[in-house]
C-alpha atoms as a PDB file:
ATOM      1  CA  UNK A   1     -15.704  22.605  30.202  1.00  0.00           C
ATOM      2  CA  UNK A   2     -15.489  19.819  32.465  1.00  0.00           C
ATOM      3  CA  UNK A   3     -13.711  16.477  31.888  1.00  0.00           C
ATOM      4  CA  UNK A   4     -16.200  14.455  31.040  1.00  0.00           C
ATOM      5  CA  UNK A   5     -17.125  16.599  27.982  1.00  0.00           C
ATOM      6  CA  UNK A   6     -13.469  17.088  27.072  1.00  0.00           C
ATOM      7  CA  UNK A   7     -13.015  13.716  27.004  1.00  0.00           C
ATOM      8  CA  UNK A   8     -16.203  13.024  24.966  1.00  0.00           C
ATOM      9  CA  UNK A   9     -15.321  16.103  22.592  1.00  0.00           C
ATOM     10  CA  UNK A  10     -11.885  14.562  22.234  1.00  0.00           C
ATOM     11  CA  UNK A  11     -13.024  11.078  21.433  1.00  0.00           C
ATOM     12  CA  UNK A  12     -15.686  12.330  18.407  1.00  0.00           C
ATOM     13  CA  UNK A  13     -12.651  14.583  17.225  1.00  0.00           C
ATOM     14  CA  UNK A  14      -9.277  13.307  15.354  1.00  0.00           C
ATOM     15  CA  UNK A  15      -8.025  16.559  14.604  1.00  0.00           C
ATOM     16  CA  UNK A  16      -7.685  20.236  14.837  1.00  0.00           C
ATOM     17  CA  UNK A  17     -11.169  22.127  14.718  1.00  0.00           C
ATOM     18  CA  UNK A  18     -11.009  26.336  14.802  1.00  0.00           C
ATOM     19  CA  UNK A  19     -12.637  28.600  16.981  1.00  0.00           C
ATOM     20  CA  UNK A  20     -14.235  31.715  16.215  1.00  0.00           C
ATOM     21  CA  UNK A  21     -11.340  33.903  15.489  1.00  0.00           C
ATOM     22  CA  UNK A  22     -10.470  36.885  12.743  1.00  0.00           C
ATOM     23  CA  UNK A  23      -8.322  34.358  11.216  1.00  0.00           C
ATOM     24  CA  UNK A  24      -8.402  30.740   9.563  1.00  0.00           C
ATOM     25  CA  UNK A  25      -5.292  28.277   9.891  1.00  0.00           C
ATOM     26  CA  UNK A  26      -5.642  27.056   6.416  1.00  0.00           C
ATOM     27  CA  UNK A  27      -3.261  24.221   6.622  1.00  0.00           C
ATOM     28  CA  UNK A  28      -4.027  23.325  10.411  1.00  0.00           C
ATOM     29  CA  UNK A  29      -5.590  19.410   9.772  1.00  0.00           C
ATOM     30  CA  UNK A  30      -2.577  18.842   7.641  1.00  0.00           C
ATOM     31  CA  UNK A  31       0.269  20.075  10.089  1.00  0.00           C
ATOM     32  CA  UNK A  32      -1.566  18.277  13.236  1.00  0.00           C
ATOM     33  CA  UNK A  33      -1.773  15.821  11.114  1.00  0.00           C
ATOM     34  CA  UNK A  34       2.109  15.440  10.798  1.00  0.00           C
ATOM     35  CA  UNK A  35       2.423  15.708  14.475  1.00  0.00           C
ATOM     36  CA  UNK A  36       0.568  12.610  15.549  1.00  0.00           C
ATOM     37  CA  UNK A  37       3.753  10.463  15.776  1.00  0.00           C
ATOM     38  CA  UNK A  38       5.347  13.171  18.482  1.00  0.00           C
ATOM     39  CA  UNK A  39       1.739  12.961  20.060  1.00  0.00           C
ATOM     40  CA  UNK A  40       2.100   9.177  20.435  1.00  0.00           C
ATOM     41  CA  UNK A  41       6.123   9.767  21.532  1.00  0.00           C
ATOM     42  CA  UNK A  42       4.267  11.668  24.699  1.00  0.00           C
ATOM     43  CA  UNK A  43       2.269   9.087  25.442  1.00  0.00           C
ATOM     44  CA  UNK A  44       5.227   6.314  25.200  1.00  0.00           C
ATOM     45  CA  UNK A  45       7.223   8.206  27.877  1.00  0.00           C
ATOM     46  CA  UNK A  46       3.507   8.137  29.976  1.00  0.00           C
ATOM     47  CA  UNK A  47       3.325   4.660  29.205  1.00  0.00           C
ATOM     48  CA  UNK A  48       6.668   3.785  30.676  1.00  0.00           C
ATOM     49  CA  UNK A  49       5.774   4.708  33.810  1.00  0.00           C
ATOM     50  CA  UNK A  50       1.992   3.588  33.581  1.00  0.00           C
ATOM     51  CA  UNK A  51       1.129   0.390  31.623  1.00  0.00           C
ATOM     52  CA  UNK A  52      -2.218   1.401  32.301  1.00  0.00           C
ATOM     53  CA  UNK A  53      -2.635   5.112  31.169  1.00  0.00           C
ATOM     54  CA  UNK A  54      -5.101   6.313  28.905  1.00  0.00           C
ATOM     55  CA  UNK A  55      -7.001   9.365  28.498  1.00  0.00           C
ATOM     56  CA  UNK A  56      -7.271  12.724  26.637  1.00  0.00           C
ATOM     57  CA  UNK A  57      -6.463  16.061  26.577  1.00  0.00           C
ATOM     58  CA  UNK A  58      -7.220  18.981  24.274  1.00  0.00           C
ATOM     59  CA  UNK A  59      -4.818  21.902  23.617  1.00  0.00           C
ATOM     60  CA  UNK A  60      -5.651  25.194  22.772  1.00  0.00           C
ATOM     61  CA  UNK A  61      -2.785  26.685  20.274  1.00  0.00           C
ATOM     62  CA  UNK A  62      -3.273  30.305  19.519  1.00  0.00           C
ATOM     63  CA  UNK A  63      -1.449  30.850  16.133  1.00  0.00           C
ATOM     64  CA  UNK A  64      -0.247  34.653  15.694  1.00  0.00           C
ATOM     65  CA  UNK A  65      -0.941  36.720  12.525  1.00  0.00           C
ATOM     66  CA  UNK A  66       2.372  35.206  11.783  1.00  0.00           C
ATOM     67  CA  UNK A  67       2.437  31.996  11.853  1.00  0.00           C
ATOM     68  CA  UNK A  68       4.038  31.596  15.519  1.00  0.00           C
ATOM     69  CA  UNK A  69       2.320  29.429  18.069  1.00  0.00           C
ATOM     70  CA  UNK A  70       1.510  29.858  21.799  1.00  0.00           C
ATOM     71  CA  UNK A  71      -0.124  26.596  23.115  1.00  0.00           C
ATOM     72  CA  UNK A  72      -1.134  25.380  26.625  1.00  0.00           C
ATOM     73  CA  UNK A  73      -3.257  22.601  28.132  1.00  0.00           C
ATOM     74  CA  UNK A  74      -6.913  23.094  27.841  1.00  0.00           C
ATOM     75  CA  UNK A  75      -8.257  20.615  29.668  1.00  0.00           C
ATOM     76  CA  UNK A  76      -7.162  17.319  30.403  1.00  0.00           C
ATOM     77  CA  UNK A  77      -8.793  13.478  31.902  1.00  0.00           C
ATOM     78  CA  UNK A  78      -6.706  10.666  32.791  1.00  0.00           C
ATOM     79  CA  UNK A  79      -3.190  11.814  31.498  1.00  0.00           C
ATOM     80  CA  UNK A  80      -0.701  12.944  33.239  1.00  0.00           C
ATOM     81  CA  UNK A  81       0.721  16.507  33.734  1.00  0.00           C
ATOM     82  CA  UNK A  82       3.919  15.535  31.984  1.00  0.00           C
ATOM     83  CA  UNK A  83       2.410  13.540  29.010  1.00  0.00           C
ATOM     84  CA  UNK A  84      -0.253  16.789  28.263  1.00  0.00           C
ATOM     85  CA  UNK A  85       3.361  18.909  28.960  1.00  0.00           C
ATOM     86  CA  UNK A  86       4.704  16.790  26.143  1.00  0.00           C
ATOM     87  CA  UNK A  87       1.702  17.239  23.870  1.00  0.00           C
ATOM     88  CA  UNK A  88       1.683  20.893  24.163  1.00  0.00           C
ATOM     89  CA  UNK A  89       5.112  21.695  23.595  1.00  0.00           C
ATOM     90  CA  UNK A  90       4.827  19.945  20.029  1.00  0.00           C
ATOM     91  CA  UNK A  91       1.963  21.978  19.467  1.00  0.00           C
ATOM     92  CA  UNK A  92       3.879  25.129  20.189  1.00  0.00           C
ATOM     93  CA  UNK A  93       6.991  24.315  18.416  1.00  0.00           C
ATOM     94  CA  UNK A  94       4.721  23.324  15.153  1.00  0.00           C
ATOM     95  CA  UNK A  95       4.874  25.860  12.126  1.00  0.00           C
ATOM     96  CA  UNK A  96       1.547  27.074  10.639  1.00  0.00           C
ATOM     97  CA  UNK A  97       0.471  29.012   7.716  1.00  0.00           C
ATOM     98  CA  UNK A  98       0.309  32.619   8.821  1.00  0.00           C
ATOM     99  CA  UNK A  99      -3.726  33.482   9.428  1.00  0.00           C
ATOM    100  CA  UNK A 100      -3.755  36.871   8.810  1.00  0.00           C
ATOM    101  CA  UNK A 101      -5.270  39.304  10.660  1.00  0.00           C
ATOM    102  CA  UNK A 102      -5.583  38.837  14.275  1.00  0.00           C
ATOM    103  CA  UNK A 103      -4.270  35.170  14.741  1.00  0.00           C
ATOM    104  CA  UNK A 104      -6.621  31.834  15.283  1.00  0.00           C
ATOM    105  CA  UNK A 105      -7.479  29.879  17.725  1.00  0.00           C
ATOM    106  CA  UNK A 106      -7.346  25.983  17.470  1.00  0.00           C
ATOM    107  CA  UNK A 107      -8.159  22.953  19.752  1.00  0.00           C
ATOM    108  CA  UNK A 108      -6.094  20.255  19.285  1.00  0.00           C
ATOM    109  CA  UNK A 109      -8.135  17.316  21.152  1.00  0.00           C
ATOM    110  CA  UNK A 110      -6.066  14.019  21.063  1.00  0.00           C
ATOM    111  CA  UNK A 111      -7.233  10.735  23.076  1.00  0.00           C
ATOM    112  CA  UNK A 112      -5.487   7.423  23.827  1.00  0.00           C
ATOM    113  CA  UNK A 113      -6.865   4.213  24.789  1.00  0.00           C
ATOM    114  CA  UNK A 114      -5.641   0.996  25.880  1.00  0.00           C
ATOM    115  CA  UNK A 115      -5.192  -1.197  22.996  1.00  0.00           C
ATOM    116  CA  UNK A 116      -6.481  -5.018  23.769  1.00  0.00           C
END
């Protein structure tokens, strides 16, 4: 995926949307949900050092048969390393309903823009 359709797929999305996996996260809009205000916390730090950032990332979180999370930067436009860093890590340290089976897959796409 390149970064023009991440950022497109992240700006039509304003949550967490599964893949095709052997398992379903059944709680997975309400928990990313709940992490929006650490999402934003990222993008504080970002905007600290960069009135001017915007952009999006998505993060793909792969949730274990047991609930555990493993979650890394998909693909990311116009953030920085640091800021996606940031969004990740709350993605991996965020508790999920166990899926069952063989795990799940989510992307987590999450976009900022300059507010005027």
């Amino acid at each position: 995926m390149d970064l023009a359709k991440a950022r497109s797929a992240a700006e039509r999305s304003d949550g967490a949307s599964t893949s095709d996996t052997s398992g379903r996260v059944a709680d997975a809009d309400r928990v990313i949900a709940g992490l929006r205000p650490k999402f934003r916390a990222c993008y504080q730090k970002g905007l600290n050092a960069d009135p001017n950032l915007e952009g999006c990332t998505i993060i793909r979180a792969r949730v274990a048969s047991d609930g555990t999370v493993a979650a890394e930067v998909y693909v990311h436009a116009g953030l920085t390393p640091d800021v996606t860093a940031c969004i990740a890590g709350v993605v991996r340290a965020a508790s999920f309903s166990p899926p069952g089976g063989a795990g799940a897959t989510l992307m987590v796409p999450v976009t900022f823009t300059q507010q005027h």
